[in-house]
Each structure stands twice: as C-alpha cells, then as structure tokens.
C-alpha atoms as a PDB file:
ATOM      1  CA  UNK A   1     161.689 179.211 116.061  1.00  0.00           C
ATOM      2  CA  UNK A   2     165.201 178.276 115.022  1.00  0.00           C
ATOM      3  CA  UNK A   3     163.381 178.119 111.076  1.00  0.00           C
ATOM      4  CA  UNK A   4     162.259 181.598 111.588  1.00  0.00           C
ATOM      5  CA  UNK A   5     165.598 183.154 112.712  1.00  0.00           C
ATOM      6  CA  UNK A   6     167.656 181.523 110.051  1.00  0.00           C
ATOM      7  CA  UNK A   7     165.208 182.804 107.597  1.00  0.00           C
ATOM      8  CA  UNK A   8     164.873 186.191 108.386  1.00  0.00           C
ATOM      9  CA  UNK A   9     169.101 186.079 108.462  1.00  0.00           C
ATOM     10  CA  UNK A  10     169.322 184.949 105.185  1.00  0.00           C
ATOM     11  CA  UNK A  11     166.305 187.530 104.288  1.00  0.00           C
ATOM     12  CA  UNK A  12     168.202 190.485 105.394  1.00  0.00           C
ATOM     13  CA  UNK A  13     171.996 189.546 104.082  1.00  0.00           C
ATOM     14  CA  UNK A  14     169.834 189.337 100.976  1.00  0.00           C
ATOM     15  CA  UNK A  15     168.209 192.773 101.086  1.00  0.00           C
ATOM     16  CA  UNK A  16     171.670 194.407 101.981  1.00  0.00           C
ATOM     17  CA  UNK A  17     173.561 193.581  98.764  1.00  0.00           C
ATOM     18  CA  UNK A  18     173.233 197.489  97.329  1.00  0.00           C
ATOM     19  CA  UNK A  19     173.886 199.229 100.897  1.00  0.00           C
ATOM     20  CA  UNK A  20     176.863 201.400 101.402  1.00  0.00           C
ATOM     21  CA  UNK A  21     179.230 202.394 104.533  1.00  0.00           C
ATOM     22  CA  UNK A  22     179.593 201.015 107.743  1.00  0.00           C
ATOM     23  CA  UNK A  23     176.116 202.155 108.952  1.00  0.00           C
ATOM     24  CA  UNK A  24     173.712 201.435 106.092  1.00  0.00           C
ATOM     25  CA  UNK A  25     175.065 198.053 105.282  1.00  0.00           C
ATOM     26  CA  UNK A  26     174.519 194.873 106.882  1.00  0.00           C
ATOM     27  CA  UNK A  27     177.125 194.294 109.586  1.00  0.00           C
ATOM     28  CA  UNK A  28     178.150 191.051 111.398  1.00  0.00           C
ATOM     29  CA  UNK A  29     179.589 190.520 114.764  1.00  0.00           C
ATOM     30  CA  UNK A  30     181.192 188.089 117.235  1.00  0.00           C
ATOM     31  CA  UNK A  31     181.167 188.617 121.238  1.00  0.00           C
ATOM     32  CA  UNK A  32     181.915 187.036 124.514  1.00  0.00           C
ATOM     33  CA  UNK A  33     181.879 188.411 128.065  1.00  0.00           C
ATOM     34  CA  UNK A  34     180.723 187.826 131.395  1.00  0.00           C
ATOM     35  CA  UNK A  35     176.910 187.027 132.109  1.00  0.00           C
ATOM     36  CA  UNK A  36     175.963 187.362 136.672  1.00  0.00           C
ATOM     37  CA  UNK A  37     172.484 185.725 136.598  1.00  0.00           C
ATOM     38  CA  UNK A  38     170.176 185.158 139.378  1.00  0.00           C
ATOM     39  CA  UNK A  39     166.707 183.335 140.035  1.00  0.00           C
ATOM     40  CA  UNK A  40     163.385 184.513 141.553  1.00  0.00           C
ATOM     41  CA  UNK A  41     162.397 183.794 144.837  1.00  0.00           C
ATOM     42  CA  UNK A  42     164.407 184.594 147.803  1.00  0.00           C
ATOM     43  CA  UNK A  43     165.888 181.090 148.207  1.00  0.00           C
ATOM     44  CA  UNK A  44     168.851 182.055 145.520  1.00  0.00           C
ATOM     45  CA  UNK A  45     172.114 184.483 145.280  1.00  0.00           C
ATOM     46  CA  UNK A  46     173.810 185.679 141.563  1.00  0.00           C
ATOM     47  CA  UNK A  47     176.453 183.609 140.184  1.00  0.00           C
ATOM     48  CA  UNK A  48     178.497 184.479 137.104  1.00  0.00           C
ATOM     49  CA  UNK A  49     179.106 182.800 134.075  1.00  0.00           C
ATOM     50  CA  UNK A  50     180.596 183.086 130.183  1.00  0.00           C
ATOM     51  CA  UNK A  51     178.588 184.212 127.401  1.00  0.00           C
ATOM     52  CA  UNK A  52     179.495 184.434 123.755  1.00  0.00           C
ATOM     53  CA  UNK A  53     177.688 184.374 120.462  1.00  0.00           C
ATOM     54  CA  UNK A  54     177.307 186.255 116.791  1.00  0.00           C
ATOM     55  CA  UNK A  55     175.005 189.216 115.635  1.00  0.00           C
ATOM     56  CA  UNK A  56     173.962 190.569 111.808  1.00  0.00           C
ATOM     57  CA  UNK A  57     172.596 194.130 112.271  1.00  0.00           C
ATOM     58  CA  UNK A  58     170.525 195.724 109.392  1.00  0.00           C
ATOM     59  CA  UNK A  59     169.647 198.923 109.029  1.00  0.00           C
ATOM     60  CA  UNK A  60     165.584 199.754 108.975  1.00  0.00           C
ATOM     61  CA  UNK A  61     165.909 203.838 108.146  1.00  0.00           C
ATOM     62  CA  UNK A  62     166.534 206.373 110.420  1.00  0.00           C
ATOM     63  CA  UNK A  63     168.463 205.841 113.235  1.00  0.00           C
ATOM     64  CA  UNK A  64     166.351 202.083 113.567  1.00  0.00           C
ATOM     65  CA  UNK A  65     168.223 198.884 113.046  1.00  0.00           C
ATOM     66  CA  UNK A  66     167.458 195.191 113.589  1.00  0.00           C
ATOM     67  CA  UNK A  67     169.800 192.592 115.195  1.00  0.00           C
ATOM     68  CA  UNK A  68     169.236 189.068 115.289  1.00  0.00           C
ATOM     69  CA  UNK A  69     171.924 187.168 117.277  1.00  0.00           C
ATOM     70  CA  UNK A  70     172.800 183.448 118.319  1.00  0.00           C
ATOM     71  CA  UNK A  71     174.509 183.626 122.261  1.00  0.00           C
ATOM     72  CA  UNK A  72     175.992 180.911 124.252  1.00  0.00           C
ATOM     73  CA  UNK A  73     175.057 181.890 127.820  1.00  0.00           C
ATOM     74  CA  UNK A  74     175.717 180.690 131.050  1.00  0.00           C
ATOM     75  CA  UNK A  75     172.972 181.013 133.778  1.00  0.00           C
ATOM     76  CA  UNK A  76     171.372 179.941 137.332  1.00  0.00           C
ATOM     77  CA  UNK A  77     172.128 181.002 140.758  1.00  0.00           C
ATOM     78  CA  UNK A  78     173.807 179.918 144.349  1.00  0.00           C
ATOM     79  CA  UNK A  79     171.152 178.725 146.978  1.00  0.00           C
ATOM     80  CA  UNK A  80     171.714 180.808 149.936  1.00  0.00           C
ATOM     81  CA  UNK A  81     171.427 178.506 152.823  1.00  0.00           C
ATOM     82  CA  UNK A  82     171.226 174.909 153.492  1.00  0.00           C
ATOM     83  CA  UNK A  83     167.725 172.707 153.650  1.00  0.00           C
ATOM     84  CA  UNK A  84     166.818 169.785 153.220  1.00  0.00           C
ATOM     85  CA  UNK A  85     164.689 167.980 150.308  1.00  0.00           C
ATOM     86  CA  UNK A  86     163.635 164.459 150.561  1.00  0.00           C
ATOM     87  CA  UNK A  87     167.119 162.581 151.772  1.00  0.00           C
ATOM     88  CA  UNK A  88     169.140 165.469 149.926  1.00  0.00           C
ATOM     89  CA  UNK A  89     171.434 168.020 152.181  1.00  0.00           C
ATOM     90  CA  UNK A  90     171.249 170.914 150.013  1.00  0.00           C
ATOM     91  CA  UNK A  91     175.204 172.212 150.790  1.00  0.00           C
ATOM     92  CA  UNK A  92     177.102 174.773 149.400  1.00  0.00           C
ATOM     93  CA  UNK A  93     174.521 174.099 146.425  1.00  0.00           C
ATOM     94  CA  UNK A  94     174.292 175.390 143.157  1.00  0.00           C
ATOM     95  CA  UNK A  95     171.920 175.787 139.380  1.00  0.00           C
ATOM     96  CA  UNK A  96     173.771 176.026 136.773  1.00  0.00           C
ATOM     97  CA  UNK A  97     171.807 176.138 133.138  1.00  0.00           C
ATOM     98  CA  UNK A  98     173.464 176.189 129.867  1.00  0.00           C
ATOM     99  CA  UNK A  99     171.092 178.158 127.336  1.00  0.00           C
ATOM    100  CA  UNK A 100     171.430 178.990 123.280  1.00  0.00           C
ATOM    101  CA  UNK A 101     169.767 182.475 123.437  1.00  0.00           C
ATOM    102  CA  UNK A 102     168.216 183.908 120.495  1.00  0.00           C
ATOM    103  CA  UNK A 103     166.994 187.594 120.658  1.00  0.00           C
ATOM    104  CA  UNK A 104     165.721 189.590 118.179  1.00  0.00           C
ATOM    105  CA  UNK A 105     166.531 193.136 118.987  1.00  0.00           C
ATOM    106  CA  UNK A 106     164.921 196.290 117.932  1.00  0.00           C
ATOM    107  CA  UNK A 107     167.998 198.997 118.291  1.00  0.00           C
ATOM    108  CA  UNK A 108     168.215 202.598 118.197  1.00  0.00           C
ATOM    109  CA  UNK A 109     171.080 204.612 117.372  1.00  0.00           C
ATOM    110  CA  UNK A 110     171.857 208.086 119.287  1.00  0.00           C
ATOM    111  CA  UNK A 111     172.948 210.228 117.000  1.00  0.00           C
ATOM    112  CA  UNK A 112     175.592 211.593 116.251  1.00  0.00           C
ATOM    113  CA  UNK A 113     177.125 209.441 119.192  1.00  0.00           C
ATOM    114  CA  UNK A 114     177.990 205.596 118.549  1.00  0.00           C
ATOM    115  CA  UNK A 115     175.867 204.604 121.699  1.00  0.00           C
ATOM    116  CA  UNK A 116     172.668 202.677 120.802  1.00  0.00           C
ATOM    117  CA  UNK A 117     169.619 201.418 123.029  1.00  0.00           C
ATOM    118  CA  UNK A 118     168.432 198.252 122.296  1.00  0.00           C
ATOM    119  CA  UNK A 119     165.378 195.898 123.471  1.00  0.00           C
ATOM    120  CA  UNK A 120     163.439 193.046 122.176  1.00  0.00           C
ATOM    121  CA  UNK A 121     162.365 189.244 123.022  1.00  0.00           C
ATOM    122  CA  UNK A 122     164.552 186.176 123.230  1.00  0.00           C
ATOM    123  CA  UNK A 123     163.767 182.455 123.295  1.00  0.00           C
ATOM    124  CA  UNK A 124     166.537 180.124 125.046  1.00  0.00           C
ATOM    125  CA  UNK A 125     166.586 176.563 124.242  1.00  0.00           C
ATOM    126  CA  UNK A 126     168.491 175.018 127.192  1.00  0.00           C
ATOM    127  CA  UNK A 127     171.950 172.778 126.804  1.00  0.00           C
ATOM    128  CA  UNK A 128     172.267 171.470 130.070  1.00  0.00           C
ATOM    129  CA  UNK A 129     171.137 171.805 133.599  1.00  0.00           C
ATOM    130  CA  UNK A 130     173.497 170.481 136.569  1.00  0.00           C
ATOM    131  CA  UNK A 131     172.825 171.313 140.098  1.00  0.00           C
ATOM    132  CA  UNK A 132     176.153 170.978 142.266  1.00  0.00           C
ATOM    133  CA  UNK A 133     175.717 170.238 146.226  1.00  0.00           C
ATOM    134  CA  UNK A 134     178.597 170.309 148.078  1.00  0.00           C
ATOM    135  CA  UNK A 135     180.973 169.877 145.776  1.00  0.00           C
ATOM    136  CA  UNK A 136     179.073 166.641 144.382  1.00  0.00           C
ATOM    137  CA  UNK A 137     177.668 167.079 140.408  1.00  0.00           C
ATOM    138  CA  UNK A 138     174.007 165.514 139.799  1.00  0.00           C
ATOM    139  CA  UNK A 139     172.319 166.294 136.128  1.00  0.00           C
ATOM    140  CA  UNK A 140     169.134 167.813 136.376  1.00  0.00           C
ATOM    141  CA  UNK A 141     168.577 168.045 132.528  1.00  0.00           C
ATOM    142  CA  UNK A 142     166.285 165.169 131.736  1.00  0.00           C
ATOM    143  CA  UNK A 143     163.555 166.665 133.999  1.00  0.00           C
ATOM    144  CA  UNK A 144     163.621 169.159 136.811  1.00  0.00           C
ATOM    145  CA  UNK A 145     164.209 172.574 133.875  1.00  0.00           C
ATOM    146  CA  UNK A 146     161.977 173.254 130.804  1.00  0.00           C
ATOM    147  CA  UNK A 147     163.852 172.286 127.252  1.00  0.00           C
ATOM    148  CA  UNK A 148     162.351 176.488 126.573  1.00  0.00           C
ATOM    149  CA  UNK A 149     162.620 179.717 127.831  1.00  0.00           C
ATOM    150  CA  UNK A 150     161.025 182.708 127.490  1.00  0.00           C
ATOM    151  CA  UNK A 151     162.697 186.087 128.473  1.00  0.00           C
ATOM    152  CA  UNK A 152     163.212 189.625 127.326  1.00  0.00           C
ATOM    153  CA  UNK A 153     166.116 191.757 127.022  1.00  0.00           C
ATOM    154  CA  UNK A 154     167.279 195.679 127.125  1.00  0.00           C
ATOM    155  CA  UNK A 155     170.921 197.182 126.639  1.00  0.00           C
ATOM    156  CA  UNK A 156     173.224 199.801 126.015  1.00  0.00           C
ATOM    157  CA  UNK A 157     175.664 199.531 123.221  1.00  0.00           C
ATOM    158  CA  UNK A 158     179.205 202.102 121.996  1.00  0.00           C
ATOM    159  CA  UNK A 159     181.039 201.187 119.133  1.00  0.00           C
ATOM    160  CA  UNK A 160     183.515 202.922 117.513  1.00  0.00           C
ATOM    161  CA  UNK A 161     185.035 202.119 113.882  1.00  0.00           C
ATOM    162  CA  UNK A 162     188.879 201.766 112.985  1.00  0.00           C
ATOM    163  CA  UNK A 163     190.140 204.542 110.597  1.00  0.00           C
ATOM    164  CA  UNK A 164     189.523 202.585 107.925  1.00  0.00           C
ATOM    165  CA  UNK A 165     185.720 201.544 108.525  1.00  0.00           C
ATOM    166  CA  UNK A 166     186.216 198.362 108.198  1.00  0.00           C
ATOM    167  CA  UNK A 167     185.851 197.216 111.590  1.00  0.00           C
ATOM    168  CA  UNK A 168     184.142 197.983 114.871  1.00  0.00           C
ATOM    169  CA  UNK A 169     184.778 197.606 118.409  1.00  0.00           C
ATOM    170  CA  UNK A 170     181.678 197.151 120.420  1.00  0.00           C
ATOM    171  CA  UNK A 171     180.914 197.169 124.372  1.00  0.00           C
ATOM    172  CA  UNK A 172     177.718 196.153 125.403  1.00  0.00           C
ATOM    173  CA  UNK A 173     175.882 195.673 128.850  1.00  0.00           C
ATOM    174  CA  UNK A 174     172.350 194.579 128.847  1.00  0.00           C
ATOM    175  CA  UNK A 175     170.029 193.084 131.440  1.00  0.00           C
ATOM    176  CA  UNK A 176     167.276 190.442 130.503  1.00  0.00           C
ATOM    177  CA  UNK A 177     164.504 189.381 132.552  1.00  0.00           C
ATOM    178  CA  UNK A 178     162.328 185.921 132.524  1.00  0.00           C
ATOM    179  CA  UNK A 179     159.192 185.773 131.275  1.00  0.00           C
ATOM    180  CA  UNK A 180     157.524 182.459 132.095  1.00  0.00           C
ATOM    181  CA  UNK A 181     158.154 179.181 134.589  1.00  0.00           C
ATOM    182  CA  UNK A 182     161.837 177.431 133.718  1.00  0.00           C
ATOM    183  CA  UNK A 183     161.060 174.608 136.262  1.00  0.00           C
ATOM    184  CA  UNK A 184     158.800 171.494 135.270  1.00  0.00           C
ATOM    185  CA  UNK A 185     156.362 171.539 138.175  1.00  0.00           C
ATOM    186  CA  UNK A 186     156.281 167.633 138.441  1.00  0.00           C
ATOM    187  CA  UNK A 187     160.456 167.382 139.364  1.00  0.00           C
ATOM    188  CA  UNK A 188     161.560 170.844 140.320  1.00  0.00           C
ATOM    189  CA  UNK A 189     162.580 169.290 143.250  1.00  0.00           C
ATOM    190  CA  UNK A 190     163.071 172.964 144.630  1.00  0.00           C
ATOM    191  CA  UNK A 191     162.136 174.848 147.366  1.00  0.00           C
ATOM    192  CA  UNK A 192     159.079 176.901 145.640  1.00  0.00           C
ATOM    193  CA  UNK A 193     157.214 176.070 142.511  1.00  0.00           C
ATOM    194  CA  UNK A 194     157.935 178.677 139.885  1.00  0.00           C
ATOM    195  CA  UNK A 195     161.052 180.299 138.726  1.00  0.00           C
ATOM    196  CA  UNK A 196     162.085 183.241 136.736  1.00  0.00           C
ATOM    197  CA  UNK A 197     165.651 183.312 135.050  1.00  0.00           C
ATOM    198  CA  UNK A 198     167.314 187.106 135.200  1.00  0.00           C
ATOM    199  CA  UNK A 199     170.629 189.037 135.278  1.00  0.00           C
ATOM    200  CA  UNK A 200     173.141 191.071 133.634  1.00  0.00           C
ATOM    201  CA  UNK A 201     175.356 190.414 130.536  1.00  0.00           C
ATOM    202  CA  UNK A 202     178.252 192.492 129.644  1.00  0.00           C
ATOM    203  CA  UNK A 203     180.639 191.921 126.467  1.00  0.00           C
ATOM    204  CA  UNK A 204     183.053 193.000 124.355  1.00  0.00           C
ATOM    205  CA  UNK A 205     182.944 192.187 120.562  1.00  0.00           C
ATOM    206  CA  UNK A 206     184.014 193.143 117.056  1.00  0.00           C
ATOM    207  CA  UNK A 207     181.813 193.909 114.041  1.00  0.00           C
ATOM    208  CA  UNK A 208     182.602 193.637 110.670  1.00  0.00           C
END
C-alpha cells in the first residue's frame, strides 16, 4: 500500500509539469488540528487527540480533483465505567492508538465558492497502542490492536488564496468511520470482541 501511494504521488507531480494557476496545477499542503475519536460498542466515551500530516491535490477536469495525503493521527476512546478483567481494575481507563493514515480522496469543488466536498478510503498502519488505567501506562502494541486499519472518510473543505496566488489557507472538518475489526480476537483483552475506530477531525493548513 505504502508502494502504491508513493507511486501515484510521484505519477501526478509528473503529469502536472504544464498546468497553470492555483487551481489547475498540482498543489501541496501541510495541516494539523484536533482529531475527538471514539470506539464502537457502548463500553467507550470520545477522547481528543492531535493530528497533522501533508496533501498533493491534482486536478482531474471539471470541478474533480484527487488528493492523496500522509496524516499523523491520534485515536481511541475513554472506557466509561469501571470492570474488571482477569486481576485488572479497569480505572479511570483509557485506548489510546497512534495511526499513519493514508486516504485517497476523491474531491469536488463548489463552484464558484472555495468550499469543496470530499470522500474516499484510507488505510492506517498503527504506531503505537497504550491503554492507561488509573493513571498507570501498560503497552498494548505487540498484541491486543491490528498492525492495519481499514476506514473511510468524508469532509468539508474552504480555502481561500492570498492576493498573490501563491498560497492558500485551508479549514477542513471531516468525519471518518471504521470499516473492519482493529482488535486481534486472541488478546483484545476487552470487554466485547470487535471494534470499530470513528470520529471527527478538524484542521487548519496551508497549501502551496
């Protein structure tokens, strides 16, 4: 997967070399912001996190663009009470997951308005899992959450350019859903048996 996306970003920078102005060239972008994520099941409460990451965004014809992007995005959720697993006190417990997202976004712009709706599928490829109870740190990334995960994604995006058209501001707010299982059935050590990663992320970025 991480072949693919580095192929098709070298693939489009290539076939933008003759485009011209701000919205028929390629563009690329840096962002960070605030991610509140949650987990299926009604065992969990949203917690929020940072999120941050790049974008290239390549104009198909029409109003139609494409947007690969690489995100740094913090996940998981709060338990909402306290139970009890094995000899563990589950305590003023909490997920959190670590991800590098990579979406591929199919975007489309309103015109004339610089607003944009956006969806398309992402793969995460998880960093680190660490589940906190009561104040105490244990690492859960060896075996209790998949290495993968499979989600998809839907926004709204305004931009406006500087006078010059040389750079953009961007605000974005976008909610992604899971798609598949992120715990490994054998040490979930949870209270159910399958989980679903979802939330909100909102940013602010600039695009050159």
């Amino acid at each position: 997967m991480k072949k693919i996306f580095f192929l098709l970003l070298f693939s489009v920078t290539a076939l933008a070399a003759t485009a011209q102005g701000p919205m028929d060239r390629i563009t690329f972008g840096a962002h960070a912001g605030w991610s509140v994520s949650n987990i299926s099941g009604n065992h969990f409460e949203a917690k929020s996190g940072f999120t941050g990451g790049v974008s290239a965004t390549l104009r198909m014809g029409g109003n139609f663009y494409i947007q690969p992007e690489v995100n740094f995005q913090q996940q998981g959720a709060k338990y909402v009470k306290e139970f009890i697993i094995g000899d563990v006190v589950y305590r003023d417990a909490q997920l959190n997951m670590s991800y590098l997202q990579v979406p591929l976004l199919l975007k489309y712009r309103i015109a004339p308005a610089n607003l944009s709706i956006y969806a398309g599928p992402q793969v995460g490829f998880k960093l680190s899992a660490k589940e906190y109870i009561d104040g105490g740190s244990y690492n859960y990334e060896s075996n209790n959450v998949r290495n993968t995960d499979f989600s998809g994604t839907y926004g709204l995006e305004y931009f406006f350019w500087r006078p010059d058209e040389n750079v953009a501001f961007v605000l974005n707010a976008r909610h992604f859903i899971g798609f598949t299982n992120f715990a490994n059935y054998s040490y979930a050590n949870m209270p159910d048996n399958s989980y679903q990663n979802h939330g909100f992320v909102f940013s602010l970025g600039l695009r050159f």
